[in-house]
Protein backbone atom coordinates (compact mmCIF):
# COMPACT_ATOMS: atom_id res chain seq x y z
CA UNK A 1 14.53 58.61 15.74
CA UNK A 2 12.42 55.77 14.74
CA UNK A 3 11.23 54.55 11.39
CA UNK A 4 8.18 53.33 10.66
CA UNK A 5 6.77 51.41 7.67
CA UNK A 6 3.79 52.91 5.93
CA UNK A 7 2.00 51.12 2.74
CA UNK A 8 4.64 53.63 0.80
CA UNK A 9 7.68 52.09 1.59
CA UNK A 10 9.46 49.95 -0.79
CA UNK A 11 9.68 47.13 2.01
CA UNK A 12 5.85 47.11 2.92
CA UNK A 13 4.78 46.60 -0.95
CA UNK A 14 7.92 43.88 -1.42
CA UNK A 15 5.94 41.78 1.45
CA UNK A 16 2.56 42.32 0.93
CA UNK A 17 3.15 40.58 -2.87
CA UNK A 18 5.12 37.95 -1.10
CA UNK A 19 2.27 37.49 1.53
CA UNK A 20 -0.70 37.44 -1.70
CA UNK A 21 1.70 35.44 -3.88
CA UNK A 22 1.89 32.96 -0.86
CA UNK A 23 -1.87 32.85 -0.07
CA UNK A 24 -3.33 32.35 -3.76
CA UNK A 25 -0.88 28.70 -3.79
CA UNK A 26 -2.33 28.17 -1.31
CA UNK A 27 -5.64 28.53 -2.13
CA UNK A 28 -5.05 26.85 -5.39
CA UNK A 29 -3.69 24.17 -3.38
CA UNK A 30 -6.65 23.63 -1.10
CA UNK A 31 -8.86 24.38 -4.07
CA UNK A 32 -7.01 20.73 -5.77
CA UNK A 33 -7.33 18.55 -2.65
CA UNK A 34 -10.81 19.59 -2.11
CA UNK A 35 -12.09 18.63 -5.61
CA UNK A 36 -9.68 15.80 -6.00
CA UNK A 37 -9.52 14.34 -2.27
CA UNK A 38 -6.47 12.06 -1.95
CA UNK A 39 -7.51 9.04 -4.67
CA UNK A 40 -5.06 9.53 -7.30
CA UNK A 41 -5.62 7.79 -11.04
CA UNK A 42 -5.11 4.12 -10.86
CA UNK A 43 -3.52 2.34 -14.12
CA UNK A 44 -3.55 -1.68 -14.87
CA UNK A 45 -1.82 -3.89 -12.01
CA UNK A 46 0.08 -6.23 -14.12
CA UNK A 47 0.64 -9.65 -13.08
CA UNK A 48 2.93 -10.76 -10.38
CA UNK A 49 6.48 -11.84 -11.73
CA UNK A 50 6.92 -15.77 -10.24
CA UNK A 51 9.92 -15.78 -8.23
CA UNK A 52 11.67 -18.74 -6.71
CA UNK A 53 10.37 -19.00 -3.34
CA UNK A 54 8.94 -16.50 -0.71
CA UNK A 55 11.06 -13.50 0.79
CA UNK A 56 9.20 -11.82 3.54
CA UNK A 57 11.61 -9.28 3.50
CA UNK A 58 11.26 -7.88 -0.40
CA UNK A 59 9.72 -4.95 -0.66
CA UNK A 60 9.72 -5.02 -4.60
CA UNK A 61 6.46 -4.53 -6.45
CA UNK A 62 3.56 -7.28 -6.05
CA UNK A 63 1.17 -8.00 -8.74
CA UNK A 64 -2.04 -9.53 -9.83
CA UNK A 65 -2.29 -13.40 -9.27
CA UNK A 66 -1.34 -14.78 -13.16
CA UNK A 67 -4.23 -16.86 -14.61
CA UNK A 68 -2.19 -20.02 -15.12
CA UNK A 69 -0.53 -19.95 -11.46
CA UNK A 70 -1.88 -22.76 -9.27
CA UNK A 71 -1.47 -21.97 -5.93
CA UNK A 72 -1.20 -25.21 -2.98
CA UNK A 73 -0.63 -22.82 -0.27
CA UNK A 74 -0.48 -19.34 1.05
CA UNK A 75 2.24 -17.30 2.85
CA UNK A 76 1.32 -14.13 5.10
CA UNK A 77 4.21 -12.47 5.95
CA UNK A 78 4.10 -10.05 9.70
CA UNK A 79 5.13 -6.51 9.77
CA UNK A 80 8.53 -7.06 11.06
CA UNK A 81 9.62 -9.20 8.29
CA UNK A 82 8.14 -6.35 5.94
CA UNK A 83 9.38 -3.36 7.69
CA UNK A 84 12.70 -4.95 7.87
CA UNK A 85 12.87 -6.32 11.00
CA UNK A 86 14.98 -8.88 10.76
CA UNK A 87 18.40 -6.59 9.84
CA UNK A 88 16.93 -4.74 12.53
CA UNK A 89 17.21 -7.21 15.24
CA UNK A 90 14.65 -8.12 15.15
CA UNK A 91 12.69 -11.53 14.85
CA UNK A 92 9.82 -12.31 12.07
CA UNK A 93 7.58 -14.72 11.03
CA UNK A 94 6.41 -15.90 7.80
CA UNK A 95 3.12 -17.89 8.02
CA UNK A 96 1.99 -21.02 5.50
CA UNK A 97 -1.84 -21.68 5.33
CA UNK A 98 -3.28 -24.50 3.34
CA UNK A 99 -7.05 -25.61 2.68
CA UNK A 100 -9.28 -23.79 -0.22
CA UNK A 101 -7.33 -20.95 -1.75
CA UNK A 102 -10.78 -20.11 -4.14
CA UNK A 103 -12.14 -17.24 -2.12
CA UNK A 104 -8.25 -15.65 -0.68
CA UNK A 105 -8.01 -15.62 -4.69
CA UNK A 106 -11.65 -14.17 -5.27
CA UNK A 107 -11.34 -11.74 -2.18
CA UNK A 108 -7.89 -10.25 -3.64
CA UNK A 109 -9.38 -10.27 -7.63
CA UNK A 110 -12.19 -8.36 -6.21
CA UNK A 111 -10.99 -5.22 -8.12
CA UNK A 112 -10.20 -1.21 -6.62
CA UNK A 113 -13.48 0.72 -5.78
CA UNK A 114 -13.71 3.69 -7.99
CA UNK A 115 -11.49 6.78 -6.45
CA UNK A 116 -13.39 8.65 -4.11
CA UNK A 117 -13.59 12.04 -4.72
CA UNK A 118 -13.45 13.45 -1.44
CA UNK A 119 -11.23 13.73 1.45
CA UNK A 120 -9.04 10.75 2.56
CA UNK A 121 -7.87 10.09 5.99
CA UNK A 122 -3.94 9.89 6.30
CA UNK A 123 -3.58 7.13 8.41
CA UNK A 124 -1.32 4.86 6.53
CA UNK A 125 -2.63 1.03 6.61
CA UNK A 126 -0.04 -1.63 6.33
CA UNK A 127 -1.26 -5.07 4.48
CA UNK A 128 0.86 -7.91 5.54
CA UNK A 129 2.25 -8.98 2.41
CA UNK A 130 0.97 -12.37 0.49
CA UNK A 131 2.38 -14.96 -1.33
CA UNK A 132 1.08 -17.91 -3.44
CA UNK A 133 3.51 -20.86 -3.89
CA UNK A 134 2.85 -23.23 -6.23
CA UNK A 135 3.81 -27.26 -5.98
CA UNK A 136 7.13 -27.04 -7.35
CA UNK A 137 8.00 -24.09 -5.00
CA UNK A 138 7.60 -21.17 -6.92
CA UNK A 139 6.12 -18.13 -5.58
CA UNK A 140 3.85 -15.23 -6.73
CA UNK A 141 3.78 -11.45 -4.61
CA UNK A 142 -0.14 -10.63 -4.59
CA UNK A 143 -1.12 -7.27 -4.29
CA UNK A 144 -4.16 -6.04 -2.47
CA UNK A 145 -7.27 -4.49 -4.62
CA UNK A 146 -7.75 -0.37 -3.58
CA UNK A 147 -10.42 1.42 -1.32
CA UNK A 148 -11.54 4.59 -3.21
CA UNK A 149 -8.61 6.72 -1.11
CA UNK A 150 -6.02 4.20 -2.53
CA UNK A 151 -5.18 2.13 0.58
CA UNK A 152 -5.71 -1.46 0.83
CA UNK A 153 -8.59 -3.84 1.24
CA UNK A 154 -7.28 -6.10 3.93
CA UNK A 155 -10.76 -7.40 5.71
CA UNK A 156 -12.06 -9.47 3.33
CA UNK A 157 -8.77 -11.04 2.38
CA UNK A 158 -7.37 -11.30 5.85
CA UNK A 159 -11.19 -12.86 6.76
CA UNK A 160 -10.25 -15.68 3.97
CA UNK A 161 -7.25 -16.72 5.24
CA UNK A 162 -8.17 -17.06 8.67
CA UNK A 163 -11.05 -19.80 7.55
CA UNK A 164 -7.76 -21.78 5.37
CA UNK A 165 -5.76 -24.61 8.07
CA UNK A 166 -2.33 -22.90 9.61
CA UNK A 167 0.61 -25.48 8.74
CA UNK A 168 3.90 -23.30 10.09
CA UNK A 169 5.69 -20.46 11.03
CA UNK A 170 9.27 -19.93 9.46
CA UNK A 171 11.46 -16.82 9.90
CA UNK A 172 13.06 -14.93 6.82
CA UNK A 173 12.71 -16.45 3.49
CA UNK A 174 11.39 -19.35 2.55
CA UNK A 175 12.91 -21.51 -0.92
């Protein structure tokens, strides 16, 4: 003999609550991204702590350039530095620019757009990181200013640098 359910049975009702319990999250869910998109709220950057000398390979936080840093030169650091890449194996570079810092400064003080309140792609972009050093060696982590989804502003700043003069290549840390 079989058994079928019918929309009396104890285990029909049990899953049909499951299956509208389910669905409302998920609208609610939906309901959040739509209105809200993917920017999140932004607080303060505070300034960048001044370390002695560049490390490609940190991942700690960067910060906002401090006012009473002078800069002589800039270090972009690759991917494989960032991404770990030299426990991995794996070689990296950092590179030192020199020439007019001014607008690298001006293009990363530019400030986040407001967050967007729409829907943000998920690609994830990857700034190669930057660091000031000043002429006693000491070195600032610079952060990048925000699109409106959150990610970072790399044209303009990576558009900077490539106008400053390229002095060297040196792989790892630099003190």
């Amino acid at each position: 003999m079989s058994m079928t359910r019918t929309p009396h049975s104890a285990g029909f009702a049990e899953g049909s609550r499951r299956r509208t319990a389910s669905a409302v999250v998920a609208l609610a869910m939906a309901l959040a991204l739509a209105v809200t998109g993917c920017a999140g709220v932004r607080g303060v950057v505070p300034d960048a702590e001044v370390q002695q000398g560049v490390d490609c390979t940190e991942q700690g936080p960067a910060g906002r350039m401090p006012a009473d840093f002078l800069p002589v030169a800039l270090y972009r650091c690759d991917d494989d530095l960032q991404l770990g890449g030299l426990e991995a194996g794996r070689s990296g570079f950092a590179d030192r620019y020199e020439g007019d810092l001014e607008p690298v400064i001006a293009a990363l003080a530019a400030g986040d757009e407001p967050s967007w309140p729409g829907p943000c792609t998920a690609e994830m972009r990857i700034a190669p990181a930057i660091w000031f050093v000043d002429s006693s060696g000491a070195a600032v982590h610079v952060t990048y200013p925000l699109d409106g989804c959150g990610k970072p502003r790399v044209e303009a700043v990576s558009a900077a640098i490539d106008r400053l003069d390229f002095v060297e290549s040196s792989i790892g840390s630099v003190r």
